[in-house]
C-alpha atoms as a PDB file:
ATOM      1  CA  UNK A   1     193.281  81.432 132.893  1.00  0.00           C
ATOM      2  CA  UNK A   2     190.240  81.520 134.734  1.00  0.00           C
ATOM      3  CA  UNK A   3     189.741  79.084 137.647  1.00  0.00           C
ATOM      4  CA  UNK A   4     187.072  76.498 137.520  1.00  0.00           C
ATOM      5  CA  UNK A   5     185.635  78.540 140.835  1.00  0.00           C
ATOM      6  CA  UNK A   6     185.185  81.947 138.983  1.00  0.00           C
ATOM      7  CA  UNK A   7     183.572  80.398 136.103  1.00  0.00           C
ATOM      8  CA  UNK A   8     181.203  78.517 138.823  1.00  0.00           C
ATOM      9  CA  UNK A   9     180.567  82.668 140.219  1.00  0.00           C
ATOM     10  CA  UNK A  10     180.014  84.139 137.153  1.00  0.00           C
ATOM     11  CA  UNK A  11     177.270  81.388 136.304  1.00  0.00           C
ATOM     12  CA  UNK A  12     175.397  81.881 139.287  1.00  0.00           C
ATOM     13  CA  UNK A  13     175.871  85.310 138.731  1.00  0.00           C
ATOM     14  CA  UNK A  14     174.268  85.411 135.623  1.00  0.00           C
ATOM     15  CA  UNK A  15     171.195  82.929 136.742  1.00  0.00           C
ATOM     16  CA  UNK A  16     170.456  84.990 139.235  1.00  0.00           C
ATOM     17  CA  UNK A  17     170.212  87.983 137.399  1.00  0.00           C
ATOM     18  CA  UNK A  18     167.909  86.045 135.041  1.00  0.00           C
ATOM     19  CA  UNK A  19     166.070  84.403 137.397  1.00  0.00           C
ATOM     20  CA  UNK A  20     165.078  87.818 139.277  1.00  0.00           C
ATOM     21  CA  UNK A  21     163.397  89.722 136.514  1.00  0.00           C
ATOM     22  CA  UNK A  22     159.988  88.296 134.671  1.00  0.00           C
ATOM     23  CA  UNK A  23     158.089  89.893 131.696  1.00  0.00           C
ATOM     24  CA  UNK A  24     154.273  90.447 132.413  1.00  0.00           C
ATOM     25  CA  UNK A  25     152.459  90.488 128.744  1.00  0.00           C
ATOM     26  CA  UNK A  26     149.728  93.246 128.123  1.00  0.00           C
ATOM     27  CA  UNK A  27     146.499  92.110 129.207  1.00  0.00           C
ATOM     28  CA  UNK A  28     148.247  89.932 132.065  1.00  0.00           C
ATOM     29  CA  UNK A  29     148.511  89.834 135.526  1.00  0.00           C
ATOM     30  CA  UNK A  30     150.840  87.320 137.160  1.00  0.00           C
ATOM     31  CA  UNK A  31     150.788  86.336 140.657  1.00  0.00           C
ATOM     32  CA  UNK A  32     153.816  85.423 143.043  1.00  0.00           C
ATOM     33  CA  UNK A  33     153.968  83.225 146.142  1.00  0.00           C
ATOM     34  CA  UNK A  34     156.953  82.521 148.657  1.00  0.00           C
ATOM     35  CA  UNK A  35     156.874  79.217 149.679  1.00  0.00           C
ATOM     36  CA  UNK A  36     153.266  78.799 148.042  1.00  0.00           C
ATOM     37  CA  UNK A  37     152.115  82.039 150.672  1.00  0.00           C
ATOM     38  CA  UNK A  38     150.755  84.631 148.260  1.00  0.00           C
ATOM     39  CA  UNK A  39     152.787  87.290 147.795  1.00  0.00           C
ATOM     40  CA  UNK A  40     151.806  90.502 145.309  1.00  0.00           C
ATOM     41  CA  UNK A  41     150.960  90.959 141.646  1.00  0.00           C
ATOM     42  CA  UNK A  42     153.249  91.898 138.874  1.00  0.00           C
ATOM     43  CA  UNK A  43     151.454  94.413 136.611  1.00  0.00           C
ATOM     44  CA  UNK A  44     152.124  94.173 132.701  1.00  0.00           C
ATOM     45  CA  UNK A  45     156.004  94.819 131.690  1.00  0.00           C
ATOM     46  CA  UNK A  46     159.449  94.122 133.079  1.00  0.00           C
ATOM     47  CA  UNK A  47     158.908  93.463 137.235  1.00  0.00           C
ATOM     48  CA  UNK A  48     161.534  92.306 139.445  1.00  0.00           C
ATOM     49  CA  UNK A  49     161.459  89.156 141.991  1.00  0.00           C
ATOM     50  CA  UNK A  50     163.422  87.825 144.596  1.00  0.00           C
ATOM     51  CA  UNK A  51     165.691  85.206 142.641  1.00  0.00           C
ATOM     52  CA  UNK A  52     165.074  81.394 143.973  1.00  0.00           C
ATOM     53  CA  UNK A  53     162.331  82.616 146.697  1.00  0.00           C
ATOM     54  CA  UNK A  54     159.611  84.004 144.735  1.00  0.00           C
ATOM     55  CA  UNK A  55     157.657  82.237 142.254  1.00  0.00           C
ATOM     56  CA  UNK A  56     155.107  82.999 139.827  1.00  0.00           C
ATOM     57  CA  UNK A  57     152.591  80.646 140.769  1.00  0.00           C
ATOM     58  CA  UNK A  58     150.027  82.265 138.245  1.00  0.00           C
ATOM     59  CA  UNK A  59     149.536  84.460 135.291  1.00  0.00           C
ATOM     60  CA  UNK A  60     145.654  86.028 134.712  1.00  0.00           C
ATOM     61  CA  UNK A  61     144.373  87.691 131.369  1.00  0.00           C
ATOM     62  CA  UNK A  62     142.232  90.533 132.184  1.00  0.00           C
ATOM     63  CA  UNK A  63     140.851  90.329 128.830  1.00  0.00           C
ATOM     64  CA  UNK A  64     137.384  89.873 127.822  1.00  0.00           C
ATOM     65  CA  UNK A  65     137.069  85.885 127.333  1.00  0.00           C
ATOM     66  CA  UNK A  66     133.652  84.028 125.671  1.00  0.00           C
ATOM     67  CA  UNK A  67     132.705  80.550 125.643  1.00  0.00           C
ATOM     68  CA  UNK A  68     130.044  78.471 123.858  1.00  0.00           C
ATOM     69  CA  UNK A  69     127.602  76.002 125.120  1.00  0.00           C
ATOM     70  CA  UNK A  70     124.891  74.285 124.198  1.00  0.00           C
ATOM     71  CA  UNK A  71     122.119  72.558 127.212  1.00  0.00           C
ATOM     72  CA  UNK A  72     118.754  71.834 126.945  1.00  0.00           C
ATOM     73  CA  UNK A  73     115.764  73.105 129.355  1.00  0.00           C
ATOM     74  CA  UNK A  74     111.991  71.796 130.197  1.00  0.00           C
ATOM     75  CA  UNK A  75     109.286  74.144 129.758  1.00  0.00           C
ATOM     76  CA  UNK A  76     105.703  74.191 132.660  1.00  0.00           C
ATOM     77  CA  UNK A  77     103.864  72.040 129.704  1.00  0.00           C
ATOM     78  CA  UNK A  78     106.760  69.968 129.397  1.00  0.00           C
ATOM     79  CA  UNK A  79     108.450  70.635 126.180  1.00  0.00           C
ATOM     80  CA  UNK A  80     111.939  70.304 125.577  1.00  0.00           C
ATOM     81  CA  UNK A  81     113.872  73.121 124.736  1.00  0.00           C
ATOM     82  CA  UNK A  82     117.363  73.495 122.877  1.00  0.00           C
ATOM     83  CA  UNK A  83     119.621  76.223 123.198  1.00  0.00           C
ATOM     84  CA  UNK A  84     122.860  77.139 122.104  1.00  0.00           C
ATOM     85  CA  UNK A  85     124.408  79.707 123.643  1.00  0.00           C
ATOM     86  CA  UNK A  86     127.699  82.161 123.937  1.00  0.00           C
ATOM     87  CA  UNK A  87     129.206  83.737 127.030  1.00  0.00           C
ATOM     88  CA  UNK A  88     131.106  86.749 127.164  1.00  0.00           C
ATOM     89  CA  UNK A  89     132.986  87.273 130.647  1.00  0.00           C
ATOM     90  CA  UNK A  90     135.931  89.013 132.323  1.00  0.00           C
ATOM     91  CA  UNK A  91     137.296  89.010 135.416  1.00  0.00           C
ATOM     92  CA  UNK A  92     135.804  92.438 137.331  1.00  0.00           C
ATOM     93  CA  UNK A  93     139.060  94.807 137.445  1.00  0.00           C
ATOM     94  CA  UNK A  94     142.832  94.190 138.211  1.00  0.00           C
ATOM     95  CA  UNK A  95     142.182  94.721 142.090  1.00  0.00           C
ATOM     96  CA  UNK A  96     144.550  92.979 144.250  1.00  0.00           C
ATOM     97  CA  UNK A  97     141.582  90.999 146.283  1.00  0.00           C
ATOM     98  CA  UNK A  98     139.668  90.486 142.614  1.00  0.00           C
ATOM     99  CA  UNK A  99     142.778  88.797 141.344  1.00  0.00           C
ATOM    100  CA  UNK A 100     143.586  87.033 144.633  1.00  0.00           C
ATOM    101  CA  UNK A 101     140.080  85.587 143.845  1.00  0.00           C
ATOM    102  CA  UNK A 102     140.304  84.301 140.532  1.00  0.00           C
ATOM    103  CA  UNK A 103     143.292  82.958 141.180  1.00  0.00           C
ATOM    104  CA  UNK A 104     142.710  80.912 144.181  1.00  0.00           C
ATOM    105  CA  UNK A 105     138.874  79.805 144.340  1.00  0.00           C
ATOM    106  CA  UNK A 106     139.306  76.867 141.748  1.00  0.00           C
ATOM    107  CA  UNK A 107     141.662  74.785 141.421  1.00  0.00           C
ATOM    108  CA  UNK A 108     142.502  75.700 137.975  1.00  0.00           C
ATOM    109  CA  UNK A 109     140.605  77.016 134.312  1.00  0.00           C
ATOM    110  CA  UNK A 110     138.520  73.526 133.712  1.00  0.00           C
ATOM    111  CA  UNK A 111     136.496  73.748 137.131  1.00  0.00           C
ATOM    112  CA  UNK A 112     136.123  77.407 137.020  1.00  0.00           C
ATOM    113  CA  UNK A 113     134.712  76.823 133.527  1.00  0.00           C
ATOM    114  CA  UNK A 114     132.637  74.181 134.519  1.00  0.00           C
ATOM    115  CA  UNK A 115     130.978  75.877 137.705  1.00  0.00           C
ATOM    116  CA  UNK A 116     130.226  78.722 135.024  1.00  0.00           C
ATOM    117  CA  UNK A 117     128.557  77.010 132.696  1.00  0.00           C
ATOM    118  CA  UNK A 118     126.206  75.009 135.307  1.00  0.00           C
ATOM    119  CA  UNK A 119     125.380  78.171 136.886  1.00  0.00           C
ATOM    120  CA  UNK A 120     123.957  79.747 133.354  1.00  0.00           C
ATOM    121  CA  UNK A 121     122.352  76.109 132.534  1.00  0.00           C
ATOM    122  CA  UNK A 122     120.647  76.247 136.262  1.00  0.00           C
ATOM    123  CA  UNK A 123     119.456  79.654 135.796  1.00  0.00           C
ATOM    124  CA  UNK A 124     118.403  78.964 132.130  1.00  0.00           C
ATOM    125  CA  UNK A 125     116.498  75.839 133.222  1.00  0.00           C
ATOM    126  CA  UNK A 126     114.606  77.505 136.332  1.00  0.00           C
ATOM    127  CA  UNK A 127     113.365  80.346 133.894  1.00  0.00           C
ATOM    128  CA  UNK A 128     112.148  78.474 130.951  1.00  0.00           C
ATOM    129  CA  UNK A 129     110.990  75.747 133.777  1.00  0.00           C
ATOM    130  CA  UNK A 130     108.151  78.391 135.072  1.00  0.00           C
ATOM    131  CA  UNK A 131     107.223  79.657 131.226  1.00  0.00           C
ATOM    132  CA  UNK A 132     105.150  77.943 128.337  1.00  0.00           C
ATOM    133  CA  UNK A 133     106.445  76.804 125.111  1.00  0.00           C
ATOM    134  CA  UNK A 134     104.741  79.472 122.696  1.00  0.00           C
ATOM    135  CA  UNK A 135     106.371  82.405 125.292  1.00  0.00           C
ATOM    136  CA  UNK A 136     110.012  81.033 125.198  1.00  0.00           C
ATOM    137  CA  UNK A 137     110.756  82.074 121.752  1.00  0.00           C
ATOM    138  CA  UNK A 138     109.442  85.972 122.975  1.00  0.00           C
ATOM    139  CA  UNK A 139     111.464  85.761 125.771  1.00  0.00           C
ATOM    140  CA  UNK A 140     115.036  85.732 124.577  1.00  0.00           C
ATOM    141  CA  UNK A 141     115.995  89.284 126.657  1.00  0.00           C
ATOM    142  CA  UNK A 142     114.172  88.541 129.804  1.00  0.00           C
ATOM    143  CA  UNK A 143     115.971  85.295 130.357  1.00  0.00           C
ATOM    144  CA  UNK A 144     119.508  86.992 129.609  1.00  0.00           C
ATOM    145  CA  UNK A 145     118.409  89.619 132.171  1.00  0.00           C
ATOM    146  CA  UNK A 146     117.074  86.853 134.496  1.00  0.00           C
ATOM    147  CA  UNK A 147     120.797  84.700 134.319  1.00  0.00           C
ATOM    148  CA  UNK A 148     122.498  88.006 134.454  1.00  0.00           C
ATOM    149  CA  UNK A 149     120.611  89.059 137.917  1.00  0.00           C
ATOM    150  CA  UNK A 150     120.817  85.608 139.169  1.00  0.00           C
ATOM    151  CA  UNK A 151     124.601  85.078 138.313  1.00  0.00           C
ATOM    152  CA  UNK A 152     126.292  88.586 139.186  1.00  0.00           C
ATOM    153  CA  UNK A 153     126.759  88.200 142.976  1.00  0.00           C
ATOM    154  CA  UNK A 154     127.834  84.787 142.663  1.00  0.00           C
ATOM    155  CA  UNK A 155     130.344  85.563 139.959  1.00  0.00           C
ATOM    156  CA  UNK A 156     131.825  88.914 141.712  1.00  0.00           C
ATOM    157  CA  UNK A 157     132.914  86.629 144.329  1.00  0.00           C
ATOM    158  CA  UNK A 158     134.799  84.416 142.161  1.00  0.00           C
ATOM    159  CA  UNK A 159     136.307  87.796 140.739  1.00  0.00           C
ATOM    160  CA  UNK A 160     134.162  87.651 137.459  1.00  0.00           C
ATOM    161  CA  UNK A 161     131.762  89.237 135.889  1.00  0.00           C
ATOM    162  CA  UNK A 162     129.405  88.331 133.422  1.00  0.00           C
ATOM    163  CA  UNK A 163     129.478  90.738 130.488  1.00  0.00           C
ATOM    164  CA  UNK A 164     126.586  89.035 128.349  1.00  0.00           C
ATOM    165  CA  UNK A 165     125.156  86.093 127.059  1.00  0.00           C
ATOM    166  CA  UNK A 166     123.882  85.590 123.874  1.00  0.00           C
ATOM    167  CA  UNK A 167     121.321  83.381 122.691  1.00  0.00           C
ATOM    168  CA  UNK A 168     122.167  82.330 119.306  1.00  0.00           C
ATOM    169  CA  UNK A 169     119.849  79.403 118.914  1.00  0.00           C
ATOM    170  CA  UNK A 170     116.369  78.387 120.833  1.00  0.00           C
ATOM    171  CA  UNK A 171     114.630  75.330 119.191  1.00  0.00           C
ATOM    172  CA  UNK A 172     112.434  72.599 120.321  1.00  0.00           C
ATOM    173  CA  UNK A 173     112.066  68.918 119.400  1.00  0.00           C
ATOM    174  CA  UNK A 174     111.084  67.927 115.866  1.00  0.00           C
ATOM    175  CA  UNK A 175     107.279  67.082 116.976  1.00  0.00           C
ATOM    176  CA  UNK A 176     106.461  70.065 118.900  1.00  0.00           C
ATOM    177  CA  UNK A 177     108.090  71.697 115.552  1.00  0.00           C
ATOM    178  CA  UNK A 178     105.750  70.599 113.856  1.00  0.00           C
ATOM    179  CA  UNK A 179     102.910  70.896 116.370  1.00  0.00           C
ATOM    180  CA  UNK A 180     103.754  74.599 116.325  1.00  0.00           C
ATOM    181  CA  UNK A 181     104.252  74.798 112.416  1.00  0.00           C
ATOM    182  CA  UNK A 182     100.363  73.627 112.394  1.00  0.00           C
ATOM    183  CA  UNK A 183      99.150  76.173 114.611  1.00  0.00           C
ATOM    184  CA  UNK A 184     101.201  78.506 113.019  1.00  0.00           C
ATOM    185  CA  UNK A 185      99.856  77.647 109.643  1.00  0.00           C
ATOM    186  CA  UNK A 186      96.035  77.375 110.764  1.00  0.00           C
ATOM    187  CA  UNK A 187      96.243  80.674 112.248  1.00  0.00           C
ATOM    188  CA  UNK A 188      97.625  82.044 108.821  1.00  0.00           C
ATOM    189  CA  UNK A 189      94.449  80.738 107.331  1.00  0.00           C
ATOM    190  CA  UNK A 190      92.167  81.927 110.097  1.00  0.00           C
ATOM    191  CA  UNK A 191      93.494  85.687 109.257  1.00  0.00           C
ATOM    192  CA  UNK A 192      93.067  85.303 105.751  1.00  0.00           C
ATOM    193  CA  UNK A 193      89.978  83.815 105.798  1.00  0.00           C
ATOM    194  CA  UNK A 194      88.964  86.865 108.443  1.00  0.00           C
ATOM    195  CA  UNK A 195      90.316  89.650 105.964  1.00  0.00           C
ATOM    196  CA  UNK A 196      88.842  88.113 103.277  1.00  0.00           C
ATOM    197  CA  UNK A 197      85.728  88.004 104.731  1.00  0.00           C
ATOM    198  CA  UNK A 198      86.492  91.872 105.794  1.00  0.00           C
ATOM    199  CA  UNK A 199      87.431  92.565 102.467  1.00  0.00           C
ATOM    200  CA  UNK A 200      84.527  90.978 100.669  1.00  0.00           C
ATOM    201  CA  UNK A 201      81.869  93.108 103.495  1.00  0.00           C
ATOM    202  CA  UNK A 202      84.097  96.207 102.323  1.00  0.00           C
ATOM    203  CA  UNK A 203      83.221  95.802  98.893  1.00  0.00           C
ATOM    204  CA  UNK A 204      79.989  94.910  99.321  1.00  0.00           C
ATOM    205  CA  UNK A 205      79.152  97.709 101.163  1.00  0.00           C
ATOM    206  CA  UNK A 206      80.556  99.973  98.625  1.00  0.00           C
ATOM    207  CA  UNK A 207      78.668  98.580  96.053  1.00  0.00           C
ATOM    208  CA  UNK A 208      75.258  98.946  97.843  1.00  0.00           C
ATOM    209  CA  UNK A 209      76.511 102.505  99.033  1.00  0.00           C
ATOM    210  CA  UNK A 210      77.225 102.999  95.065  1.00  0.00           C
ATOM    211  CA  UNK A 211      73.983 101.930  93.850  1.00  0.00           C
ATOM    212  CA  UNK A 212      72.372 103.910  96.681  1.00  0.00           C
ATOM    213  CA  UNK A 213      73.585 106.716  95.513  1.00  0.00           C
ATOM    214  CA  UNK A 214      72.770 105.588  92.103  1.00  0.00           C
ATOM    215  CA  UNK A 215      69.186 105.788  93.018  1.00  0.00           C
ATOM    216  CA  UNK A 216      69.182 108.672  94.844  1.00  0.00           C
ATOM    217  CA  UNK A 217      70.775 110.482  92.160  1.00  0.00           C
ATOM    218  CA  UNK A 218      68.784 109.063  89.319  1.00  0.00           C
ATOM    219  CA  UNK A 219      65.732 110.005  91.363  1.00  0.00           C
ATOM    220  CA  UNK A 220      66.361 113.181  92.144  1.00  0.00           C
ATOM    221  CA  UNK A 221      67.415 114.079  88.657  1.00  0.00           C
ATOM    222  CA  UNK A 222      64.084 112.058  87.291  1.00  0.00           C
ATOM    223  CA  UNK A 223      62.079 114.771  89.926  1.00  0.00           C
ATOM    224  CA  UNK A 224      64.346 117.383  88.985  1.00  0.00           C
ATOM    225  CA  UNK A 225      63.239 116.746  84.834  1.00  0.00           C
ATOM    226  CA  UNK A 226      59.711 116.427  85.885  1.00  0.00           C
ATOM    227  CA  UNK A 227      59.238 119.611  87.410  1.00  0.00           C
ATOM    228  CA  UNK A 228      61.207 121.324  84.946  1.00  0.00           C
ATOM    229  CA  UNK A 229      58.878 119.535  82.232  1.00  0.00           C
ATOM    230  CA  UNK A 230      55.730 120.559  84.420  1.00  0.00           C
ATOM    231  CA  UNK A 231      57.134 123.728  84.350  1.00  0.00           C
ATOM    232  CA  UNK A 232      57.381 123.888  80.741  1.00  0.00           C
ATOM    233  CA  UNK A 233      53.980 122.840  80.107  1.00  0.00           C
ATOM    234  CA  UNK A 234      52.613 125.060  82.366  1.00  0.00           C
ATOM    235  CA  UNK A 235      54.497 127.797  80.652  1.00  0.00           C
ATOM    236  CA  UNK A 236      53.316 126.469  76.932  1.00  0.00           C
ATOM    237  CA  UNK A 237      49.418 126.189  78.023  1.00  0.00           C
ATOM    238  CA  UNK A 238      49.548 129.764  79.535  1.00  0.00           C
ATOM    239  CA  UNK A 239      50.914 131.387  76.633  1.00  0.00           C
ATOM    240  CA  UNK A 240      48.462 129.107  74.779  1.00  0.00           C
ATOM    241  CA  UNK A 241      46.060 130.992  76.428  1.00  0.00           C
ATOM    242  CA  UNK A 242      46.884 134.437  76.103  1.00  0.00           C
ATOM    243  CA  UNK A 243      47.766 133.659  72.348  1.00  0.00           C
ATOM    244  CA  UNK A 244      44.025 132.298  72.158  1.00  0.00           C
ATOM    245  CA  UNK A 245      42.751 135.222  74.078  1.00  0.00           C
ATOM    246  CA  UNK A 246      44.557 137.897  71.829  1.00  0.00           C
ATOM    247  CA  UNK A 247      42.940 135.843  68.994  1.00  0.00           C
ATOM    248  CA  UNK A 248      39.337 135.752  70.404  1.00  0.00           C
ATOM    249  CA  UNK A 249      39.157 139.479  71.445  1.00  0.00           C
ATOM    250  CA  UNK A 250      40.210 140.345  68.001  1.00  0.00           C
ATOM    251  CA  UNK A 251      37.770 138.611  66.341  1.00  0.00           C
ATOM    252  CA  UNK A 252      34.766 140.102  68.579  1.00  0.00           C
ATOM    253  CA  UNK A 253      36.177 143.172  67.866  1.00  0.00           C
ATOM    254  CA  UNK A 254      35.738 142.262  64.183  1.00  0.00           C
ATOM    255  CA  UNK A 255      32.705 140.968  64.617  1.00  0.00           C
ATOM    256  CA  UNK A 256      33.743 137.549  63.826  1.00  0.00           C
ATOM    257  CA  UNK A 257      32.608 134.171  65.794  1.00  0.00           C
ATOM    258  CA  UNK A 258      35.749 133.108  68.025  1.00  0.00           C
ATOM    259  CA  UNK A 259      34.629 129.114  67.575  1.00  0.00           C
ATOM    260  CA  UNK A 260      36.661 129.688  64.563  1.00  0.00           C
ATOM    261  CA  UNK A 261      39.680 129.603  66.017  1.00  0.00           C
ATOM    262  CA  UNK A 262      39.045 126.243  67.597  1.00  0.00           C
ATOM    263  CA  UNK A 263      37.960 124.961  64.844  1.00  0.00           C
ATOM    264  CA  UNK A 264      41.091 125.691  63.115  1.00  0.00           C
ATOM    265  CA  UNK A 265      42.940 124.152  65.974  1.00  0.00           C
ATOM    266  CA  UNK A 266      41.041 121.006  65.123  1.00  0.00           C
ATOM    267  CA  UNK A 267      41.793 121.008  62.041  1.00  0.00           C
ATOM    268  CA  UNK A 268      45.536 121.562  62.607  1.00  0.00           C
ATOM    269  CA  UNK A 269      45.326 119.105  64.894  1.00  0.00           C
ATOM    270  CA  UNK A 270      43.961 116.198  62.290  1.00  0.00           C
ATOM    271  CA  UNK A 271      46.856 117.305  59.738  1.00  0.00           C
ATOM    272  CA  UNK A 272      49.010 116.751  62.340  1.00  0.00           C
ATOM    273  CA  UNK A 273      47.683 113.722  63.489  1.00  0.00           C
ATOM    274  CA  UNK A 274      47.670 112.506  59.832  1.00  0.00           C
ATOM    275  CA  UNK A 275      51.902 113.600  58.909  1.00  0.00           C
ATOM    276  CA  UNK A 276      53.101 112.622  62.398  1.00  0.00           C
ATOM    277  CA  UNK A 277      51.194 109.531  62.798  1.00  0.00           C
ATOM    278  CA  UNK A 278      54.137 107.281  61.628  1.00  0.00           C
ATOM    279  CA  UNK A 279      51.675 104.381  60.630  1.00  0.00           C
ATOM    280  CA  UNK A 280      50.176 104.410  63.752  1.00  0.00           C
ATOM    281  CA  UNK A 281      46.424 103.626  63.892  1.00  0.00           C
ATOM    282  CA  UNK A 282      44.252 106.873  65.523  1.00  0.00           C
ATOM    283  CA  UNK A 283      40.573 106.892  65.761  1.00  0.00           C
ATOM    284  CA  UNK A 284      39.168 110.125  65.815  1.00  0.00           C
ATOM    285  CA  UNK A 285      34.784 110.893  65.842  1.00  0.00           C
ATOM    286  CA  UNK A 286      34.767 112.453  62.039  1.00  0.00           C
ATOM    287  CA  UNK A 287      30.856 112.701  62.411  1.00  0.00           C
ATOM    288  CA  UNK A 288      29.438 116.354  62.422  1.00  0.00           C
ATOM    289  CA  UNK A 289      28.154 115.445  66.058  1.00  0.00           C
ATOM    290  CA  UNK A 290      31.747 114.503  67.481  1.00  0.00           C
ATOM    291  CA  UNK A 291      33.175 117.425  66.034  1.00  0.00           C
ATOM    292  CA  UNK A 292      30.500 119.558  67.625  1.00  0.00           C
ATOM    293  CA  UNK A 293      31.032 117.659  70.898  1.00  0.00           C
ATOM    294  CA  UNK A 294      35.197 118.463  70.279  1.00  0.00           C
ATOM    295  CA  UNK A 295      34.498 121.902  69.887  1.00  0.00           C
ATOM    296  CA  UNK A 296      32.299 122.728  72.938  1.00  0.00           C
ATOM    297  CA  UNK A 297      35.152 120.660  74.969  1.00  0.00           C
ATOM    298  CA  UNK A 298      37.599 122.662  73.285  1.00  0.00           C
ATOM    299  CA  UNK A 299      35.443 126.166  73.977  1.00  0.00           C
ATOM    300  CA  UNK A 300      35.254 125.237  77.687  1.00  0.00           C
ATOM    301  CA  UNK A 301      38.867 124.434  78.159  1.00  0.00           C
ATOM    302  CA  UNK A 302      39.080 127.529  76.590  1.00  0.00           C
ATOM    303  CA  UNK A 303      36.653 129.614  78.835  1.00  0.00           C
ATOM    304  CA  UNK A 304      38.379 128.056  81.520  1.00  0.00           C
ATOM    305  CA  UNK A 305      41.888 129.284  80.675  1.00  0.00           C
ATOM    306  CA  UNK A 306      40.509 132.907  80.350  1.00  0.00           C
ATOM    307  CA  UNK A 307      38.787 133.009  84.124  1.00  0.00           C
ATOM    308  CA  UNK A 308      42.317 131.709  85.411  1.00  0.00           C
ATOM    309  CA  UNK A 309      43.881 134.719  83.379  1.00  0.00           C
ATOM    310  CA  UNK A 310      41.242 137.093  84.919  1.00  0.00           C
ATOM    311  CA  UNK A 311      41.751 136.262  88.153  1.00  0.00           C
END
C-alpha cells in the first residue's frame, strides 16, 4: 500500500503540473506578474508559467468593444442639446508596451470607462459650445472628426484607440422644437408662396406671349388677304379694261357708238342691283339726267383705263 507521504508527492505533483500551464482564449491577452512586478504576456492558446510564482494578474480582449451614452451639450445661443451616442473602440495592437498600458493606467474597466466617456462628452460640449443651434443638426461628421482629433493622442497613451463614434440621436428641448418647427413651417410657406408667385408670372407671361403672337399672326395674315384681295381687284379692273377696249374698238370699227356698251353695263348693273338686293333698300337717279350724268362718269373711268393701257 501506498504511504500517506507518496500520496502527499503525487498531489503536489499533480498541482503543480496544473498550476503551471494556463489557456489564453482567442481574442485575449493575459498578463503575468511575480510578486505583483510585471512579467510578460501570454498570447492566445496553451502558455506555460512558473507554478506558485507567476500569476496572471490580468487578461485583455483585443477585440473591438462599443459603448453607449447619452450627455447633453449647450450651444453659443444657449440651447440645450441632447445626444445619444455609441462608441466603438479597441485597444491599438497586441504590443507589449500597448498592453502594459491598458493594463496598468486605471485601476480597473469602470474608471477607464468613465475617463472615456468624459473625454467624448468634453470634446462634444466644447464643439457644439462654439456653434449655433440651426448648424448642429448639419454638423453630425465634423464633430465626430473634431472628438476623433481631439481624443486620439490621449487615448494611444492609454493603449486605445478610438475606432468611431456614432451619433445616433441629436435633439433639443421641446420649446426650441417647436421654435424650430415654426420657422421650419413659415419658411415652407415663404417658398410656396415664392413659386407660386413664379409660377403664376410664368403663365402669365405665356399667355401675353400667346396672344402676342395671336396678333401678330392674325395681322399679318389680315395684310397678307388684303394684298392678295388688292391684287385681285387690280387684276379684275385691268382685264375689265381690255375686255371694254376689245369691245369699243370693235364697235368703231363697225361704225357703232361705244356709249353702248356702258350703257349696257348700267343696265346690267340695275338687274343686278334689283335680284341681289336681298330686300335691301338702294336709291339709284332713274331720271334721264342721272343716267346721262352715270354714263359720262362711266365713259371717263373708261377713257381713263385706256390711257393707263397705252402707256
Amino acid at each position: 500500500m501506498p504511504t500517506p507521504f507518496l500520496i502527499v508527492a503525487v498531489v503536489l505533483i499533480l498541482l503543480t503540473l496544473l498550476l503551471s500551464f494556463v489557456t489564453v482564449q482567442q481574442g485575449t491577452i493575459a498578463i503575468t506578474t511575480i510578486f505583483g512586478k510585471f512579467s510578460r504576456i501570454l498570447r492566445p492558446g496553451l502558455n506555460f508559467k512558473i507554478p506558485f510564482i507567476e500569476k496572471v494578474f490580468k487578461k485583455i480582449s483585443v477585440q473591438n468593444r462599443s459603448s453607449e451614452l447619452g450627455f447633453q451639450a449647450v450651444t453659443i445661443d444657449q440651447a440645450n442639446v441632447n445626444f445619444t451616442a455609441m462608441l466603438l473602440y479597441s485597444v491599438i495592437n497586441s504590443d507589449e508596451e500597448t498592453i502594459k498600458n491598458v493594463a496598468f493606467k486605471f485601476i480597473d474597466e469602470r474608471n477607464f470607462m468613465q475617463a472615456l466617456v468624459r473625454s467624448v462628452e468634453g470634446s462634444v460640449r466644447a464643439f457644439v459650445a462654439t456653434k449655433k443651434q440651426s448648424e448642429v443638426l448639419i454638423l453630425r461628421r465634423d464633430i465626430v472628426e473634431a472628438v476623433k482629433e481631439q481624443l486620439d493622442q490621449t487615448l494611444e497613451h492609454w493603449g486605445y484607440h478610438l475606432i468611431d463614434l456614432q451619433l445616433n440621436d441629436i435633439t433639443f428641448d421641446e420649446e426650441v422644437m417647436r421654435s424650430m418647427a415654426k420657422v421650419v413651417a413659415s419658411n415652407n410657406l415663404k417658398s410656396a408662396a415664392e413659386n407660386e408667385g413664379q409660377a403664376l408670372l410664368i403663365t402669365r407671361t405665356k399667355a401675353a406671349e400667346a396672344e402676342g403672337n395671336f396678333i401678330k399672326i392674325s395681322a399679318q395674315a389680315e395684310k397678307d388677304a388684303s394684298q392678295l384681295k388688292g391684287q385681285g381687284i387690280a387684276l379684275f379692273r385691268q382685264e375689265v379694261a381690255k375686255g371694254m377696249a376689245g369691245a369699243a374698238k370693235e364697235m368703231e370699227d363697225a361704225n357703232l357708238d361705244s356709249s353702248l356698251i356702258l350703257f349696257s353695263m348700267w343696265t346690267e348693273a340695275v338687274k343686278n342691283f334689283a335680284q341681289e338686293g336681298k330686300g335691301n333698300v338702294i336709291f339709284l337717279d332713274g331720271s334721264i339726267e342721272g343716267m346721262q350724268n352715270n354714263m359720262k362718269q362711266m365713259m371717263a373711268l373708261n377713257q381713263l383705263d385706256t390711257n393707263k393701257n397705252k402707256k
